[in-house]
Protein backbone atom coordinates (compact mmCIF):
# COMPACT_ATOMS: atom_id res chain seq x y z
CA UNK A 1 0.00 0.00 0.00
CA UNK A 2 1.53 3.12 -1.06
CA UNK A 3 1.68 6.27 1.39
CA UNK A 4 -0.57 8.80 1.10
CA UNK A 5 -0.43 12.18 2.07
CA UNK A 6 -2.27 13.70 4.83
CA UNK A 7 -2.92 16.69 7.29
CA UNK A 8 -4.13 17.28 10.53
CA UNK A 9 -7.80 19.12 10.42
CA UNK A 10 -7.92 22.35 11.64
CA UNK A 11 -10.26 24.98 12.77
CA UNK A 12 -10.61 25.85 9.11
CA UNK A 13 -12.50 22.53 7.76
CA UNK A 14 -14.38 22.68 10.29
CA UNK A 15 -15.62 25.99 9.76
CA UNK A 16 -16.55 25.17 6.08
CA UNK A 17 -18.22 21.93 7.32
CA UNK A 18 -20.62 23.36 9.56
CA UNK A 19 -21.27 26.34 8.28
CA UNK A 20 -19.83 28.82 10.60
CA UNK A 21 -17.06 30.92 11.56
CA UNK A 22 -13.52 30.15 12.90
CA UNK A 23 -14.13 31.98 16.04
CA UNK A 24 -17.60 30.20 16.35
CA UNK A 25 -16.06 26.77 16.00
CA UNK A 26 -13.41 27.46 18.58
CA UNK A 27 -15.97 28.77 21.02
CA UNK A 28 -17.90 25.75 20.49
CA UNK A 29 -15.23 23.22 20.98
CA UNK A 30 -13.75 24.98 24.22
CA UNK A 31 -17.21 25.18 25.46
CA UNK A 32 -17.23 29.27 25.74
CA UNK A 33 -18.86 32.01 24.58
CA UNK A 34 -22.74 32.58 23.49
CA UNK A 35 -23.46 29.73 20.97
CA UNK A 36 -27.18 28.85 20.41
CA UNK A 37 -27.49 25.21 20.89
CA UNK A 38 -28.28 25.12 17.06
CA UNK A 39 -25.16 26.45 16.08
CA UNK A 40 -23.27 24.14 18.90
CA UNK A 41 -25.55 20.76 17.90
CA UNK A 42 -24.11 21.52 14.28
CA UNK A 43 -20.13 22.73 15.03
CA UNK A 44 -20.22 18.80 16.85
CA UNK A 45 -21.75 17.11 14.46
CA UNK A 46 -19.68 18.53 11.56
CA UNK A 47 -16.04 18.26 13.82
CA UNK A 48 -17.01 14.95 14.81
CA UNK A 49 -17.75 13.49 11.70
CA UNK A 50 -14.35 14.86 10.08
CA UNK A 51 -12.62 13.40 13.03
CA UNK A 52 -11.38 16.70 14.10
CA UNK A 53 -9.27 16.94 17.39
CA UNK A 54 -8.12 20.15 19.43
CA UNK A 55 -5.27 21.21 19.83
CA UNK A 56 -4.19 21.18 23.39
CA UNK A 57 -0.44 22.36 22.88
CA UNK A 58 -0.69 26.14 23.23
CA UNK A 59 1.39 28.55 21.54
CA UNK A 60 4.50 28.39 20.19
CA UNK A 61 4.00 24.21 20.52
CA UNK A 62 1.23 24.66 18.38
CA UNK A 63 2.75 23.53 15.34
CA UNK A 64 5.14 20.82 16.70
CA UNK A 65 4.68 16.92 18.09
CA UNK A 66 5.49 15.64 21.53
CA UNK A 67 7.63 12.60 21.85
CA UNK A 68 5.04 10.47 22.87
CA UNK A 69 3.39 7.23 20.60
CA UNK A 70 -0.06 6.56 22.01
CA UNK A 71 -0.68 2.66 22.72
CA UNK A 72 -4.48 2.27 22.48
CA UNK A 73 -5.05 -1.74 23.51
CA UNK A 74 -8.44 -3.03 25.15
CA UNK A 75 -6.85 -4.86 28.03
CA UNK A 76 -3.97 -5.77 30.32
CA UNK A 77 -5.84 -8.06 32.46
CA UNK A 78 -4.27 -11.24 30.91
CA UNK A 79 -0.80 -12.02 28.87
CA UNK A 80 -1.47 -10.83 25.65
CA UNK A 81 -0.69 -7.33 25.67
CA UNK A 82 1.83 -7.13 28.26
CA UNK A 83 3.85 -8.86 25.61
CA UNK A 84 3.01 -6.48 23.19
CA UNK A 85 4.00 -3.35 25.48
CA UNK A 86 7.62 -5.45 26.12
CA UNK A 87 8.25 -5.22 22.26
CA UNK A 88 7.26 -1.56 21.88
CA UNK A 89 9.37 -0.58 24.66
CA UNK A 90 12.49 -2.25 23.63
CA UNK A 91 11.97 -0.32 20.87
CA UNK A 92 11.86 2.91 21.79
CA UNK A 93 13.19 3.06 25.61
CA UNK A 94 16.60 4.46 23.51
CA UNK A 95 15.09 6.87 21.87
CA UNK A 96 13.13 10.04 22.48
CA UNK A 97 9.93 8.39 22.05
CA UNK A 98 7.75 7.41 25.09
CA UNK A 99 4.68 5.25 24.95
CA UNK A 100 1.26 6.09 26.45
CA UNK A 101 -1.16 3.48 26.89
CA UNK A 102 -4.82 3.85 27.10
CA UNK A 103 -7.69 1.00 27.70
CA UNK A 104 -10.65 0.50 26.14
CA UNK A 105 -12.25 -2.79 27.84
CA UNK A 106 -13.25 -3.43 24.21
CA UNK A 107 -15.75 -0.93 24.24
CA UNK A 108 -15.79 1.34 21.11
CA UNK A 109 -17.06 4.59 22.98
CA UNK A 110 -13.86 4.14 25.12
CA UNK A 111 -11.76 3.57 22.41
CA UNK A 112 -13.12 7.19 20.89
CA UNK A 113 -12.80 8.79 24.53
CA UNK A 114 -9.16 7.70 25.03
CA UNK A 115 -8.10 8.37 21.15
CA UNK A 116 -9.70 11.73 21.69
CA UNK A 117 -8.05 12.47 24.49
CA UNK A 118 -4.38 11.14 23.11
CA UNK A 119 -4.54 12.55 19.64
CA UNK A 120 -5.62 16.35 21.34
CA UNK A 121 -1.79 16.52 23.01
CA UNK A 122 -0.54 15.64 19.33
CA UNK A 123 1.70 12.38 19.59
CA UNK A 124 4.03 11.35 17.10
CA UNK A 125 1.81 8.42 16.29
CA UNK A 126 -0.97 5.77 17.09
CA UNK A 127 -0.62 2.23 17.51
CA UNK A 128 -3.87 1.05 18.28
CA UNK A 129 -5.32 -2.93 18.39
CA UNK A 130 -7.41 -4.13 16.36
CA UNK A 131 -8.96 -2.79 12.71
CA UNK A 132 -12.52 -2.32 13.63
CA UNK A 133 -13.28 1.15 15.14
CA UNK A 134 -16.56 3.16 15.39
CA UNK A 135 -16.85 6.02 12.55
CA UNK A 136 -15.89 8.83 14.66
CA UNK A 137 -12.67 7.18 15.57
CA UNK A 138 -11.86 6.02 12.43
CA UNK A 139 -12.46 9.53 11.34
CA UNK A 140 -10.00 10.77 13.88
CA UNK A 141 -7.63 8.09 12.96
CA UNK A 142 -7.70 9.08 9.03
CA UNK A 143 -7.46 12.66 9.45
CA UNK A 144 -4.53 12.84 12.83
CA UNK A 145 -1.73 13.65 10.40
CA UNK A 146 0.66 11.27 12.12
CA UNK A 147 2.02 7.55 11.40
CA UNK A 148 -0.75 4.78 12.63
CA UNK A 149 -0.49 1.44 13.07
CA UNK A 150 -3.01 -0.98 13.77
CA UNK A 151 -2.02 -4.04 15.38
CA UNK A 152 -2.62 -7.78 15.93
CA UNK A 153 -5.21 -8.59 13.49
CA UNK A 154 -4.81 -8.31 9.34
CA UNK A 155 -7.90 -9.61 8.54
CA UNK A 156 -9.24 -6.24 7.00
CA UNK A 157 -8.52 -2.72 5.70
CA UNK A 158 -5.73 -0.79 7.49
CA UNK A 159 -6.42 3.52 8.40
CA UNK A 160 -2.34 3.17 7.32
CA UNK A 161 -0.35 0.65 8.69
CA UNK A 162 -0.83 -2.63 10.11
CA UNK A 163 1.00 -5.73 12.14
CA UNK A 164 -0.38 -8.52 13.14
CA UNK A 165 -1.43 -12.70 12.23
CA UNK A 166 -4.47 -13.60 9.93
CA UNK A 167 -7.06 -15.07 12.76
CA UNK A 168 -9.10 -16.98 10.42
CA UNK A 169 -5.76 -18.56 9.51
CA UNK A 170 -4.99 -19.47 12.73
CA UNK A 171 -8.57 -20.71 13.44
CA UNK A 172 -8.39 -22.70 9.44
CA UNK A 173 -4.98 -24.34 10.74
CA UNK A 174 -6.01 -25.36 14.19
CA UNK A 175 -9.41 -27.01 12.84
CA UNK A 176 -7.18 -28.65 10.10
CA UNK A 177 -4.65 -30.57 12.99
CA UNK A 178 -7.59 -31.44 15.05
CA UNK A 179 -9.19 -33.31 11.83
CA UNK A 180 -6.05 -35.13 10.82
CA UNK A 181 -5.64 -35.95 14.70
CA UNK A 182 -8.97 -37.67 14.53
CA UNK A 183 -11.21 -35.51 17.00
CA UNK A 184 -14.93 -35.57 15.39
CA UNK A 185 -16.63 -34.15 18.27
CA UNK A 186 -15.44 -30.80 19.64
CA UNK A 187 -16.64 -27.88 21.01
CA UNK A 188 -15.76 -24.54 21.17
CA UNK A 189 -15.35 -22.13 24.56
CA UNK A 190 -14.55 -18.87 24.42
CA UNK A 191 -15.79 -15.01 24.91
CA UNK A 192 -18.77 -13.64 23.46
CA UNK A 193 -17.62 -11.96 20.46
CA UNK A 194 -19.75 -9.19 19.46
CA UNK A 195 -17.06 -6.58 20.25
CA UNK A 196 -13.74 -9.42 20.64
CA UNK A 197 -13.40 -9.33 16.31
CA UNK A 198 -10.31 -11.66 16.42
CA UNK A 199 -11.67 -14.43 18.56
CA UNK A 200 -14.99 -14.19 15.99
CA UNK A 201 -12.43 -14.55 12.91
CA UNK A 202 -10.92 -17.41 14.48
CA UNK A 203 -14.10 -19.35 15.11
CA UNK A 204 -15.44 -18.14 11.53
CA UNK A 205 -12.43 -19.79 10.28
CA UNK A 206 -12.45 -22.55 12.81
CA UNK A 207 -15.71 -23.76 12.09
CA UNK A 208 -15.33 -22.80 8.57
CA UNK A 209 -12.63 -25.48 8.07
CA UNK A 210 -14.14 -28.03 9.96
CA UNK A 211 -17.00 -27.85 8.11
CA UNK A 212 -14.63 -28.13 4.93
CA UNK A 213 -13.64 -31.18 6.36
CA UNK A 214 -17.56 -32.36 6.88
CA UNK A 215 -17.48 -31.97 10.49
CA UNK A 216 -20.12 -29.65 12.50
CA UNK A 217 -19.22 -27.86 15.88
CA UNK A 218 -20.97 -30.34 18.53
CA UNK A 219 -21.30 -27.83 21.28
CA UNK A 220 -19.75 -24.25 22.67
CA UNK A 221 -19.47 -22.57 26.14
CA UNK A 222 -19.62 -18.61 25.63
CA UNK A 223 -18.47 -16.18 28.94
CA UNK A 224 -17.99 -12.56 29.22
CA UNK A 225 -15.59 -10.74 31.41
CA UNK A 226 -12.13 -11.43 32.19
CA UNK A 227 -9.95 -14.96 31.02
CA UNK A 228 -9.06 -16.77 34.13
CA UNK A 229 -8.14 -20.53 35.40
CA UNK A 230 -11.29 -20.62 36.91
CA UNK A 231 -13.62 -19.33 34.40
CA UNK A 232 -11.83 -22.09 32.35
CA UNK A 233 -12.67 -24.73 35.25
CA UNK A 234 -16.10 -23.86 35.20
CA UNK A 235 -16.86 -23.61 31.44
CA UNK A 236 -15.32 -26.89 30.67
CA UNK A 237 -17.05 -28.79 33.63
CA UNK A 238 -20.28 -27.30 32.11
CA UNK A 239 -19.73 -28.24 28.61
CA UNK A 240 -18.70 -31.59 29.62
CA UNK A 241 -21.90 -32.33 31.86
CA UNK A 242 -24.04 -31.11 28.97
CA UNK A 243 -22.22 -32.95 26.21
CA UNK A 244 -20.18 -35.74 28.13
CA UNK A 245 -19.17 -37.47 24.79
CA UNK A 246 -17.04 -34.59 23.06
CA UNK A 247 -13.45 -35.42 22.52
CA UNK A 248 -11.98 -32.29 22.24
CA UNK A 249 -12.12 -28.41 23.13
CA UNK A 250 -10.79 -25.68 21.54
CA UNK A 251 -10.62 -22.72 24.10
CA UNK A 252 -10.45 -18.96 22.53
CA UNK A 253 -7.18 -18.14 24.52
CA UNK A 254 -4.62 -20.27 26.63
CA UNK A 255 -5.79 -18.94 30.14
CA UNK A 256 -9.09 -20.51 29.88
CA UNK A 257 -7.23 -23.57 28.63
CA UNK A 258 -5.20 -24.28 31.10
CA UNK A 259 -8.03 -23.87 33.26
CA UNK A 260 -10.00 -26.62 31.02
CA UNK A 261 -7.02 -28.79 31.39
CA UNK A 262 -6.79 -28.40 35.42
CA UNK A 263 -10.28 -29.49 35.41
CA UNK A 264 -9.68 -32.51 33.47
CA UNK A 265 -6.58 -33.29 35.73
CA UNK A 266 -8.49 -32.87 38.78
CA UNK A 267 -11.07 -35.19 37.38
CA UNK A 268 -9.41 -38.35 35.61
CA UNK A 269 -9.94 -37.27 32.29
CA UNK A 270 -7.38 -38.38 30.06
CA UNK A 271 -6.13 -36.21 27.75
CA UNK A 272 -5.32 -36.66 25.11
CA UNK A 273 -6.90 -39.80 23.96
CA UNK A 274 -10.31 -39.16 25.83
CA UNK A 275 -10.50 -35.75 25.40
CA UNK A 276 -8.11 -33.29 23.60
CA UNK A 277 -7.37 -29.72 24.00
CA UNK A 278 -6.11 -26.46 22.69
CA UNK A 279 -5.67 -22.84 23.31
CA UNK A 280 -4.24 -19.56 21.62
CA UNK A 281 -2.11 -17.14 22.09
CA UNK A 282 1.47 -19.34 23.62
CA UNK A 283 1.72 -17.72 26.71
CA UNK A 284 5.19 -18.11 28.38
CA UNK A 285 3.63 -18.29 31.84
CA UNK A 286 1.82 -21.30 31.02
CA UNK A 287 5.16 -23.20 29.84
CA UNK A 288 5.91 -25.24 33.22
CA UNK A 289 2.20 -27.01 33.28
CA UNK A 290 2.98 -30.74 32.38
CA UNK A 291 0.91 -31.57 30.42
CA UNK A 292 1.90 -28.86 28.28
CA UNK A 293 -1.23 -27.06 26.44
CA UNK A 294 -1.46 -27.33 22.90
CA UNK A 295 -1.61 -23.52 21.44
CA UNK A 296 -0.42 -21.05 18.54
CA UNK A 297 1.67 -18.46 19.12
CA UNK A 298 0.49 -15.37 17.95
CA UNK A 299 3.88 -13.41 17.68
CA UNK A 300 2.71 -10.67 20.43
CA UNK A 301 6.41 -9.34 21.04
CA UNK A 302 7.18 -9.47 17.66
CA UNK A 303 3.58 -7.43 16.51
CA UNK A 304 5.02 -5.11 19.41
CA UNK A 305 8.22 -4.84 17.84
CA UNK A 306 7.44 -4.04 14.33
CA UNK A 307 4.65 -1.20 14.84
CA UNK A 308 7.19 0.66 17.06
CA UNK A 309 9.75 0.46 14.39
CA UNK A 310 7.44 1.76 12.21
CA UNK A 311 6.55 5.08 14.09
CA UNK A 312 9.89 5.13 14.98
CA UNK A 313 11.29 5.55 11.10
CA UNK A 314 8.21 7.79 10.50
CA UNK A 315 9.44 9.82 12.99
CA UNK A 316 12.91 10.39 11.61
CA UNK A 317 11.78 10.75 8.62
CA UNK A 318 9.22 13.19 9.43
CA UNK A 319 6.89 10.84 7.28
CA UNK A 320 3.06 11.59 8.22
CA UNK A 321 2.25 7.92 7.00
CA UNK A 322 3.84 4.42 6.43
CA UNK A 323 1.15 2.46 4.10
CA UNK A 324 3.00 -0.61 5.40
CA UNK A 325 1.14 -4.10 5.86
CA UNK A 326 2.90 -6.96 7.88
CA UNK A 327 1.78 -10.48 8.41
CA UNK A 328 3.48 -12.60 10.26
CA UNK A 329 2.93 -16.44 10.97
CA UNK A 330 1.70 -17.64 14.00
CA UNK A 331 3.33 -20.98 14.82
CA UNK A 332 1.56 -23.82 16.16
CA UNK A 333 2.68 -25.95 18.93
CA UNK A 334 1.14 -29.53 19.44
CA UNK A 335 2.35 -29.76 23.18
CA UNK A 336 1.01 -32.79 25.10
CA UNK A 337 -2.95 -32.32 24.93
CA UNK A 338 -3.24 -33.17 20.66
CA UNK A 339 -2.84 -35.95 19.67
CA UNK A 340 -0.73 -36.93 16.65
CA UNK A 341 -2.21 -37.41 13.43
C-alpha cells in the first residue's frame, strides 16, 4: 500500500463543514462564549464526523509533536498485551519516544474517549489494536496527520499501517490438525464476540474449516468478562456435563485452557486420547504445566516490535504515513494435549 499524504484538520475545515465561523467553532469546541445550541448541535456534528481533534499544545508548541506514541489496547488483564508493550518498549526506551497506553475494555465509545483524548496533546503516532473502530474514531484516525499502526489482526482494511497474524488462519490451521488428529466431536469455549473481532475470525475460520472437512461444531461454552483458570474450570465442567461425549475443546485463549485442562486433571480425564485440547495465544507463563497445552503463538512481542519500528522511522523521517502491511505467521505448537495425526 503506497503512502498517502495527509494533514491534521484544523479549525478551518471545520468551519466550512458546519457552516460557521472560525471563532464560532473554537468557542464551540472549548465550550465558551454565546453559541445557540443550534449552532453548537451543528459545530459537533460537523467536527465529529471529520474526526477533528483540538489542539491542546498552546502557543508556540502549536505547530510541533510531543515525543510520545499513544498505545491504544483493550486490556492488560491477561498475557497478551503485556507482551506487546515489552516489544514496543524495547523499541523505543533508547530513543526520544515514550509510549502512552490507554484501555478500552473493548468498548468502542472508550476507544473514541481515550483516542480523543491522546490525539488532542498531538503524539508522534498511534498504535492502536485491532482494525474495527466506530466512525468517529476512524475519522480521527484518518485525518490525525501522524504515522498509525493498527495491530494484531490483518484480517481487514488498514487507516495506514498494520502488524499482526491472519485469525481466520490461525482458526483454518487449528481445525485442520484437530481433523487429521482424529477428534470428530469438539466444542468450542470462548468469549462472546460481538465486540472481541479476532476471537470471531478465528471461530469463523475454525468452524469454517471443519465444516470443509464435513465436520459440525458439537457444542460451545460462551463467557464474558475477564480470562481466568477458573472461568476455564467452570466452562469446561459445564460443557462436559451437557455434552459428556465430546473429545476435544478448543478454548479462545490459553488462560481458559489451562483452566479446562486443570479441570480434566483434577477429574481423571485423560487427555489426550479421551479428550483433547487447545488454546491460543502461547503464553510463556503457562510453559511449566505438564501436560503442556497445545496452542499457537500469535507473535505478540514481535507485533510489538514491528509497529514501534514503524513510528519510529516515521518519525525520523518526518513521514506523516507508512502504508506498510505486515503479516506474520503464527506458529503452532502440538504440546502434550493433541494428539498426533
Amino acid at each position: 500500500m503506497p503512502p498517502r499524504p495527509r494533514r491534521p484538520l484544523t479549525l478551518r475545515d471545520v468551519s466550512e463543514a458546519s457552516g460557521v465561523s472560525e471563532m464560532t467553532v473554537s468557542r464551540v469546541l472549548r465550550n465558551r462564549g454565546d453559541v445557540s445550541q443550534a449552532t453548537r448541535d451543528r459545530v459537533l456534528a460537523a467536527s465529529k464526523k471529520l474526526g477533528y481533534v483540538p489542539n491542546k499544545i498552546a502557543g508556540a508548541l502549536a505547530s510541533q509533536r510531543v515525543n510520545l506514541v499513544a498505545v491504544i489496547i483493550p486490556s492488560m488483564s491477561n498475557m497478551v498485551f503485556p507482551e506487546v508493550m515489552t516489544g514496543i518498549s524495547q523499541v523505543l526506551e533508547d530513543g526520544p519516544l515514550q509510549p502512552v497506553v490507554g484501555i478500552t475494555h473493548y468498548k468502542p465509545e472508550r476507544e473514541e474517549a481515550v483516542l480523543f483524548e491522546m490525539l488532542s496533546w498531538r503524539p508522534s503516532g498511534v498504535i492502536i489494536a485491532g482494525l474495527e473502530h466506530s466512525e468517529a474514531a476512524r475519522a480521527m484516525l484518518m485525518n490525525a496527520g501522524i504515522p498509525i499502526v493498527e495491530i494484531m489482526d490483518t484480517d481487514g482494511e488498514p487507516v495506514d499501517s498494520v502488524v499482526g497474524i491472519s485469525h481466520r488462519r490461525a482458526g483454518i490451521e487449528m481445525a485442520r490438525e484437530i481433523v487429521q488428529a482424529g477428534y470428530r466431536r469438539i466444542g468450542f469455549l470462548g468469549t462472546k464476540m460481538p465486540l472481541d473481532h479476532r476471537a470471531r475470525k478465528r471461530f469463523e475460520g475454525f468452524t469454517g474449516a471443519l465444516a470443509k472437512a464435513g465436520v459440525e461444531m458439537t457444542d460451545h461454552e460462551f463467557y464474558s468478562g475477564g480470562s481466568s483458570l477458573l472461568k476455564g474450570r467452570e466452562m469446561t465442567a459445564a460443557i462436559l456435563q451437557r455434552s459428556p461425549d465430546l473429545d476435544f475443546l478448543y478454548y479462545s485463549n490459553d488462560m481458559i485452557a489451562a483452566g479446562g485442562l486443570l479441570h480434566c486433571l483434577d477429574n481423571g480425564i485423560e487427555v489426550p486420547g479421551k479428550l483433547g485440547l487447545a488454546g491460543f495465544n502461547g503464553i510463556e507463563l503457562l510453559d511449566g504445566i505438564n501436560p503442556r497445552l497445545a496452542t499457537m503463538d500469535a507473535c505478540r512481542r514481535e507485533i510489538g516490535t514491528k509497529a514501534a519500528q514503524i513510528i519510529a522511522q516515521c518519525t525520523q523521517t518526518g513521514a506523516s504515513s507508512a502504508g506498510e502491511r505486515v503479516e506474520l505467521t503464527p506458529r503452532l505448537q502440538i504440546g502434550d494435549t493433541l494428539r498426533r495425526g
